[in-house]
Protein backbone atom coordinates (compact mmCIF):
# COMPACT_ATOMS: atom_id res chain seq x y z
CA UNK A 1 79.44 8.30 -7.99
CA UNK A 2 78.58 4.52 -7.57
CA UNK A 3 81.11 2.29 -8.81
CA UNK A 4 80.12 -1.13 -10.21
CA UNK A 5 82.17 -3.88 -9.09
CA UNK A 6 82.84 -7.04 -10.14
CA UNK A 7 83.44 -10.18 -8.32
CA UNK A 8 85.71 -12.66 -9.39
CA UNK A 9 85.08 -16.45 -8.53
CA UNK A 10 88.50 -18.33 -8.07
CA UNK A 11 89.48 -21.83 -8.24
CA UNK A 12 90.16 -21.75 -4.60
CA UNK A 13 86.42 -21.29 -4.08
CA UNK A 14 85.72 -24.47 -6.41
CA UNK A 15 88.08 -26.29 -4.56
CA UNK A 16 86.20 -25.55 -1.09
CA UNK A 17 83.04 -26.53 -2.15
CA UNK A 18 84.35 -29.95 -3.46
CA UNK A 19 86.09 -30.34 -0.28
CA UNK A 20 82.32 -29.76 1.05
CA UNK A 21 80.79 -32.61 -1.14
CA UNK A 22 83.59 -34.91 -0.07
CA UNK A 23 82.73 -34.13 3.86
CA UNK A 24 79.05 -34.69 2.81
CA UNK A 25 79.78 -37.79 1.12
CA UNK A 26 82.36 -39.38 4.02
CA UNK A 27 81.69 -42.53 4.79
CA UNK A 28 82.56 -43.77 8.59
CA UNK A 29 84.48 -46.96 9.04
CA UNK A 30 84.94 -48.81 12.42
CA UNK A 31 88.48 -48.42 13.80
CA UNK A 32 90.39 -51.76 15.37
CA UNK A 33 93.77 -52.39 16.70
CA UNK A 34 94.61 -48.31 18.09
CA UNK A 35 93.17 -45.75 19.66
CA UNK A 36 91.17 -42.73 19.45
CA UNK A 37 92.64 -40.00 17.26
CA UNK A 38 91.86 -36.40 15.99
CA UNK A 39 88.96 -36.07 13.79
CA UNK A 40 88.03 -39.64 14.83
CA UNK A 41 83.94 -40.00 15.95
CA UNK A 42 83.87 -42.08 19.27
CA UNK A 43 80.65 -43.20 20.67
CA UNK A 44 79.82 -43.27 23.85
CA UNK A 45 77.43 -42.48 26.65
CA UNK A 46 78.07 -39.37 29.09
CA UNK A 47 77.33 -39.05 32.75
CA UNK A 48 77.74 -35.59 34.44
CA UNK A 49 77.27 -34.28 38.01
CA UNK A 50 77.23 -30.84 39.32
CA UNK A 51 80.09 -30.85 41.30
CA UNK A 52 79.19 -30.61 45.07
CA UNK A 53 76.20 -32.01 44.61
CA UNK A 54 72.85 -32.20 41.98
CA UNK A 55 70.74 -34.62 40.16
CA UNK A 56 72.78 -36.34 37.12
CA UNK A 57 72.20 -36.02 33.88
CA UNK A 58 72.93 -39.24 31.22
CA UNK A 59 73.74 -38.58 27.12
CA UNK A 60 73.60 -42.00 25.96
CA UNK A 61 74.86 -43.07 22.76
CA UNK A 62 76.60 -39.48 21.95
CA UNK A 63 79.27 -39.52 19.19
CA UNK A 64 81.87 -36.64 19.56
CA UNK A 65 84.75 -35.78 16.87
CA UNK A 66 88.08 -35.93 19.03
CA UNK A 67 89.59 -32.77 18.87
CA UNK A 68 87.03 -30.33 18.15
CA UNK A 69 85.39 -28.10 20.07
CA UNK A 70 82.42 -30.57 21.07
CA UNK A 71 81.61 -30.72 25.00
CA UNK A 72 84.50 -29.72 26.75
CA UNK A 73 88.00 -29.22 25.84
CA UNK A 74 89.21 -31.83 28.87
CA UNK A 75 87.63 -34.72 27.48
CA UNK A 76 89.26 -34.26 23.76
CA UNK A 77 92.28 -34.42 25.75
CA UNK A 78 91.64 -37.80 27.55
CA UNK A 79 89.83 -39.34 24.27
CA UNK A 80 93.36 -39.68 23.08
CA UNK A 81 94.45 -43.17 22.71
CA UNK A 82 91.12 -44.65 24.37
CA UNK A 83 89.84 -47.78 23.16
CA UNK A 84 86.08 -49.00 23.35
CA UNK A 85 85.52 -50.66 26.88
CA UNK A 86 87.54 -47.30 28.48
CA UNK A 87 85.43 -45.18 30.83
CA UNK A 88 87.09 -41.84 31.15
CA UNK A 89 86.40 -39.40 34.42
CA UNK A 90 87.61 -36.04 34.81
CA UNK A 91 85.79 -32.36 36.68
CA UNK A 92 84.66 -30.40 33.64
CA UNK A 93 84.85 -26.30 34.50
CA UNK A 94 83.42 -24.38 31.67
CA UNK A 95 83.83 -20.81 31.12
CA UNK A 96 81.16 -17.98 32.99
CA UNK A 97 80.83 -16.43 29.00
CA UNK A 98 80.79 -20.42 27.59
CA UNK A 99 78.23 -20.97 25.05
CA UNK A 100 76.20 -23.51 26.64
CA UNK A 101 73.86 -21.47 29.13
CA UNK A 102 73.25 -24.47 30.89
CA UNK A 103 76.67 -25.40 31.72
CA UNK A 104 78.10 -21.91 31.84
CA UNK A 105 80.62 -21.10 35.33
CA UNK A 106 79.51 -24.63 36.65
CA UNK A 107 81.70 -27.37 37.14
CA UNK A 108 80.42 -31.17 36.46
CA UNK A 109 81.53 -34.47 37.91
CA UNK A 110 81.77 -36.54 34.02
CA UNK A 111 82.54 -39.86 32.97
CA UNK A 112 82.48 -40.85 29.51
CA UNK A 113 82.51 -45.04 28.83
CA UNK A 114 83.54 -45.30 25.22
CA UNK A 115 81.50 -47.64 23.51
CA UNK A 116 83.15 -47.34 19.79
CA UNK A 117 85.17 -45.71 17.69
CA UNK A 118 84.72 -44.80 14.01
CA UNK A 119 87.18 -43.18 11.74
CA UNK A 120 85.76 -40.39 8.75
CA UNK A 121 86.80 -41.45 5.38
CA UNK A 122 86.72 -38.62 2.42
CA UNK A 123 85.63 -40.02 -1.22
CA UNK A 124 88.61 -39.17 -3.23
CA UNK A 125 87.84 -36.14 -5.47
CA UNK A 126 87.69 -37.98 -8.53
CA UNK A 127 85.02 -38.92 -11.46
CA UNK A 128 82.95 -41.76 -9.13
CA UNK A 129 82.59 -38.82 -6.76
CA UNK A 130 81.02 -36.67 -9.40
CA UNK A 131 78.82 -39.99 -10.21
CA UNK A 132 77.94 -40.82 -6.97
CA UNK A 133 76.19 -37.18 -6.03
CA UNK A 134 73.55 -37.60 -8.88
CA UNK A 135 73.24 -36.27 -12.51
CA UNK A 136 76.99 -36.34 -13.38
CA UNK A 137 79.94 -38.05 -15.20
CA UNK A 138 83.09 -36.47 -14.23
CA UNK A 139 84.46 -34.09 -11.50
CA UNK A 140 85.28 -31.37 -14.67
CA UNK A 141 81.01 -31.33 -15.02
CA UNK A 142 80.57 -30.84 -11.46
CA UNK A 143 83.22 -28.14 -11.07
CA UNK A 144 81.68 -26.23 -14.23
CA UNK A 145 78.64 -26.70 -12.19
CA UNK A 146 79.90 -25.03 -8.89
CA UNK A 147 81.41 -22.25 -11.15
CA UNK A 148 78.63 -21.14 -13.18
CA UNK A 149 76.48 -21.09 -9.23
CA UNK A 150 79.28 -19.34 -8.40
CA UNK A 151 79.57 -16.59 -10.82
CA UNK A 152 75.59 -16.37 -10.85
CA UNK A 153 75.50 -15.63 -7.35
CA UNK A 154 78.62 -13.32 -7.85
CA UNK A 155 76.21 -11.50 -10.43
CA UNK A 156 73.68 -10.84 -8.26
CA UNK A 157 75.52 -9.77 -5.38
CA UNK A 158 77.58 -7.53 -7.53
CA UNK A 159 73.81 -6.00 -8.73
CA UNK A 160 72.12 -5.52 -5.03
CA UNK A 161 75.96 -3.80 -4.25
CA UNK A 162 75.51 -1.73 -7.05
CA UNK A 163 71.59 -0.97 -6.25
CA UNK A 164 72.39 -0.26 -2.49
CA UNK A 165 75.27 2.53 -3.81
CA UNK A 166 72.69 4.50 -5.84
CA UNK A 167 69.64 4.11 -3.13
CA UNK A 168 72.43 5.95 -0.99
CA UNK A 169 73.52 8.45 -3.64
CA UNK A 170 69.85 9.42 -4.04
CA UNK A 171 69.22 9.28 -0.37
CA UNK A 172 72.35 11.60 0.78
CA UNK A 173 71.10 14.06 -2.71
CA UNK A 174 67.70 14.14 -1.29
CA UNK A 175 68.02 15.05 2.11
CA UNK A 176 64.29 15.87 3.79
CA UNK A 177 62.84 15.95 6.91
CA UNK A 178 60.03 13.59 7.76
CA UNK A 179 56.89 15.19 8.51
């Protein structure tokens, strides 16, 4: 028998998708007086080599968030602390199953010169958020907003589940073979 189920949409969910609007809505401020940090954006331009040899190739005015999965692990590691005006050289390996096809079980010759360093600053989740994203006055509207998206899409997920179940009821009922 098909069972009809019922999804429930939870304030954790509304939660997520204001964290979402408040990584859409970041604003990126320049960073003075320390050094690179996690989740920090530093500009820069990249050199790399094939090691043993090969033409280079030059990435010029790339911006990578420290500590994510960007490039190659090795230069998240030596981003720490650096300043703009650093230039930063280290022998990249990367993986034989890596997902860069282009890079994958070769080893590259890189420098990266740091040119700047920006810092990613979240709106707070508050009413001038709610304001700022358009055709709202408080973060309660936008919330109910997310919500009833929410449970709509819920609905119809809940339906095609539902529909799926009884295409397969009638299927396994109705067993035939093709001509």
């Amino acid at each position: 028998e098909a069972s009809e189920q019922k999804t429930i949409v939870t304030d954790e969910q509304i939660e997520a998708g204001i964290e979402h609007l408040r990584e859409q809505n970041a604003r990126f401020d320049p960073i003075e007086g320390r050094g690179a940090e996690d989740h920090d954006i530093v500009l820069g331009d990249l050199v790399e080599t094939p090691s043993g040899g090969g033409a280079e190739k030059r990435h010029e005015d790339v911006s990578i968030e420290v500590g994510t999965e960007a490039y190659h692990k090795s230069l998240h590691e030596m981003l720490q602390g650096a300043e703009p005006g650093a230039e930063i050289s280290f022998t990249a390996n990367f993986d034989a199953d890596g997902g860069d096809p282009e890079r994958a079980g070769k080893s590259f010759d890189v420098t990266f010169h740091v040119k700047g360093l920006k810092e990613k600053v979240l709106p707070d989740a508050d009413d001038e958020l709610a304001k700022d994203i358009g055709s709202f006055d408080t973060l309660d509207e936008v919330k109910a907003e997310f919500r009833s998206q929410a449970e709509k899409r819920a609905e119809r997920e809940d339906e095609q589940h539902l529909r799926t179940q009884l295409i397969q009821k009638l299927i396994d009922a109705n067993a035939f073979d093709p001509p």
